[in-house]
Each structure stands twice: as C-alpha cells, then as structure tokens.
Protein backbone atom coordinates (compact mmCIF):
# COMPACT_ATOMS: atom_id res chain seq x y z
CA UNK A 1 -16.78 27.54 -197.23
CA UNK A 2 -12.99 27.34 -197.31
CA UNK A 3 -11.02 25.70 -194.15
CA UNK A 4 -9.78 29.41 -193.42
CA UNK A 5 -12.65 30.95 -193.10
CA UNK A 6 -13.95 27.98 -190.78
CA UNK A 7 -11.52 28.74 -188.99
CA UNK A 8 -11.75 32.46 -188.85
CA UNK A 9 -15.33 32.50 -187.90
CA UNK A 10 -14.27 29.96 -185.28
CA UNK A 11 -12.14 32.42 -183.80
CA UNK A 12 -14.09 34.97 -184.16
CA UNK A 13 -16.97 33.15 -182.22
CA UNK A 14 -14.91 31.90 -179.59
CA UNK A 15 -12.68 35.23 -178.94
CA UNK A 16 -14.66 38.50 -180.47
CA UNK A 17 -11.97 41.01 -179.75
CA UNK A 18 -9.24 38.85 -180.95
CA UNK A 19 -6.87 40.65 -183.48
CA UNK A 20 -6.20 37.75 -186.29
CA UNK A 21 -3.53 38.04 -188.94
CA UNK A 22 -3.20 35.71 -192.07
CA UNK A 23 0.10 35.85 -193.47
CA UNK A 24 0.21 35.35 -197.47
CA UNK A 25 3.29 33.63 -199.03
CA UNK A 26 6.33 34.87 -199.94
CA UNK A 27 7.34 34.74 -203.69
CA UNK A 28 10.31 32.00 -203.84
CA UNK A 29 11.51 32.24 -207.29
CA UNK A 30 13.49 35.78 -208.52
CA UNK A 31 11.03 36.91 -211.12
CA UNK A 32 11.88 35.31 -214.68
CA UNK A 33 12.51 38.57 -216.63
CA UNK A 34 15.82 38.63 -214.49
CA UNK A 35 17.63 36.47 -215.83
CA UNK A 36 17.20 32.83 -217.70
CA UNK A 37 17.62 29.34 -216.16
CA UNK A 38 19.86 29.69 -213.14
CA UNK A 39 21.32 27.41 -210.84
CA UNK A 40 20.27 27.74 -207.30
CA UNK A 41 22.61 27.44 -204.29
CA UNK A 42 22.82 24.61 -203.82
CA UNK A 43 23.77 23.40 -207.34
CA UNK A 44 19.97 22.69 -208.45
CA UNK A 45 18.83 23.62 -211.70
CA UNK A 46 15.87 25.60 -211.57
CA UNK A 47 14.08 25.95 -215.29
CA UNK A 48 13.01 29.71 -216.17
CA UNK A 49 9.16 28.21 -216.91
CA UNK A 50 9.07 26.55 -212.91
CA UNK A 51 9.89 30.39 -212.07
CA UNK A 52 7.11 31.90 -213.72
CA UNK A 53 4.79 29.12 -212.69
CA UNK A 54 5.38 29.07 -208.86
CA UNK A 55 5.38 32.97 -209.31
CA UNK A 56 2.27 32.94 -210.40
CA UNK A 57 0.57 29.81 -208.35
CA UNK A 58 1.94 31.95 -205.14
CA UNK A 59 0.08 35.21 -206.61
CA UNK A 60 -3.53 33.71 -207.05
CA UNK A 61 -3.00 31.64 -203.36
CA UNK A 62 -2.57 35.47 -202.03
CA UNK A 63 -5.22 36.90 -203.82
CA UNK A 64 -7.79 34.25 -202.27
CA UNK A 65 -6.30 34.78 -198.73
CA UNK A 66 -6.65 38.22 -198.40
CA UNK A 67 -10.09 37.93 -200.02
CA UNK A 68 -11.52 35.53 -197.36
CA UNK A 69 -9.00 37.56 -194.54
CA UNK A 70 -10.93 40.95 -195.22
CA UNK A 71 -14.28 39.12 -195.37
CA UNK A 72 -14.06 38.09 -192.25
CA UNK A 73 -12.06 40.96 -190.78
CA UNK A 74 -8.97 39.93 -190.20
CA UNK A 75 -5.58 41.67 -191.65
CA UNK A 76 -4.20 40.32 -194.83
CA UNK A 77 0.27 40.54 -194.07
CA UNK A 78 1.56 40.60 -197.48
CA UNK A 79 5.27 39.12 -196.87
CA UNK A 80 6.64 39.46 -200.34
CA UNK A 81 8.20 43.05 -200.32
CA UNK A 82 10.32 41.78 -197.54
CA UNK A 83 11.58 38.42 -199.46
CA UNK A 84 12.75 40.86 -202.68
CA UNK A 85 16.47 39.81 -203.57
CA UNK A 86 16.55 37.06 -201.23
CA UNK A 87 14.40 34.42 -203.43
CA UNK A 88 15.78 31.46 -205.22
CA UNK A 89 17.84 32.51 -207.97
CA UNK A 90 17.96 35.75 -206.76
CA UNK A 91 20.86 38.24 -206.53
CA UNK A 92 21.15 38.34 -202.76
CA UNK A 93 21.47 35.48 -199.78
CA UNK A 94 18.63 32.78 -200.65
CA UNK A 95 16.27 32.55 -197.85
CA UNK A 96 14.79 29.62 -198.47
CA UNK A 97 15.98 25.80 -198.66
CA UNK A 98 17.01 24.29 -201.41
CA UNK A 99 14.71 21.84 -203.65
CA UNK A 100 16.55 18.65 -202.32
CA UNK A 101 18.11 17.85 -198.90
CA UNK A 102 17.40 17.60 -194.96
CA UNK A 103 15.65 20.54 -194.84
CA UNK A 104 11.83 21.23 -195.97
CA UNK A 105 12.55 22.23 -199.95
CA UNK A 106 11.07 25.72 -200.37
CA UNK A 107 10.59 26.40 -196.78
CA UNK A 108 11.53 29.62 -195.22
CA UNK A 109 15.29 29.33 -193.65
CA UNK A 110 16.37 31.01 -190.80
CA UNK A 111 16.90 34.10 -192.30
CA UNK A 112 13.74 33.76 -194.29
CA UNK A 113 12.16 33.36 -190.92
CA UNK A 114 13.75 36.49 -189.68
CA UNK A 115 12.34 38.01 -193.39
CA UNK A 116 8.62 36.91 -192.37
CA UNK A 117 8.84 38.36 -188.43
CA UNK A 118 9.96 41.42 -189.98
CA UNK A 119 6.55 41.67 -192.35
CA UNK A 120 4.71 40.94 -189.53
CA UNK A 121 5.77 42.85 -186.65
CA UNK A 122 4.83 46.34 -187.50
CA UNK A 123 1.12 44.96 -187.99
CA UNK A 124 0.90 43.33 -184.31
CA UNK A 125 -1.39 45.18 -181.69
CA UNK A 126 -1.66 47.56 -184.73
CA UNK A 127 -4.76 49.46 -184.97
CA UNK A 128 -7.10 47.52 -188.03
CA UNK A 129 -7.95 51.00 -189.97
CA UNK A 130 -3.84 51.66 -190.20
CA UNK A 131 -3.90 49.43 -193.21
C-alpha cells in the first residue's frame, strides 16, 4: 500500500464525510518540441533531454495519483492546464524558481502559487459527480 493511500483511508476512517483533494504536479519544463536548449531566467542552462525527462517523470507521478485518488474516492486536481506558458523555458513569466539559489529550485513561486489556488478553487465544496 502506498503512503497516500494510508493516508487516505486514514482520513477516510477518522472523518467519513470529509471532501479530500490530491493535487497532481504541475509540468515545469515548456514541452521540448518548442524550442531546443534554452536558458532559463535566471541564466541556467537547461538541456532539451532534462525537459523531456522531467516532462515525462511528472506525467507517470500523475497518473499513479489520480489512480490511488479515485480508488479511494477522493478528487484527482490536475494543475497543469493552469501552469501552460508559465513553465521553465517557457514563453510567458516563469512560475517557478530557478535550479540554483535561496529559493527551493523547481518549487512553485508566488505566482505559481497563485497558478495552483486557481486549479484548485473551482473544485472546493464542489459536488464529487461534477468531475
């Protein structure tokens, strides 16, 4: 059993009518067919291959959360539309940190932040058959 559905079912045990939602990650890296190596923000080289890689690593961690999520019924938030244009190397504002410095590298910045509330918000106190 994986540590999120432990923890699901714990929630579920201790709170029945509690509305749970597990948020999947956002895609980081603008998708590789975009353009070739790029250099993010912050003057970091980021290799076209490390693109495609985290691309992918981010779509099979989704895949497994929304499997488990629905198995134990609770609602799967799928963040990425929201995060479109705004990755690293992408052609808007970057809404994550950079891979070097004070802040968390690849974490959410305030604007990201802002990008995941607005993924999330239209699913609280939502009914569970609206999705």
């Amino acid at each position: 059993m994986s540590d999120l559905q432990a923890i699901l079912q714990e929630i579920k045990m201790k709170s029945s009518n509690a509305q749970v939602i597990v948020v999947g990650y956002p895609v980081i890296m603008e998708p590789t067919d975009r353009a070739k190596d790029c250099v993010q923000s912050a003057g970091q080289f980021v290799p076209t291959g490390m693109r495609g890689d985290v691309r992918d690593a981010t779509a099979r961690i989704n895949k497994e959360l929304r499997a488990v999520a629905e198995r134990e019924g609770a609602r799967f938030v799928e963040p990425a539309p929201n995060f479109e244009g705004h990755q690293i190397c992408g052609e808007g504002s970057e809404w994550f940190n950079g891979l070097h410095g004070d802040e968390a590298p690849f974490h959410p910045n305030k604007a990201g932040q802002r990008g995941y509330a607005s993924a999330i918000l239209p699913h609280l106190n939502a009914p569970l058959d609206d999705d």
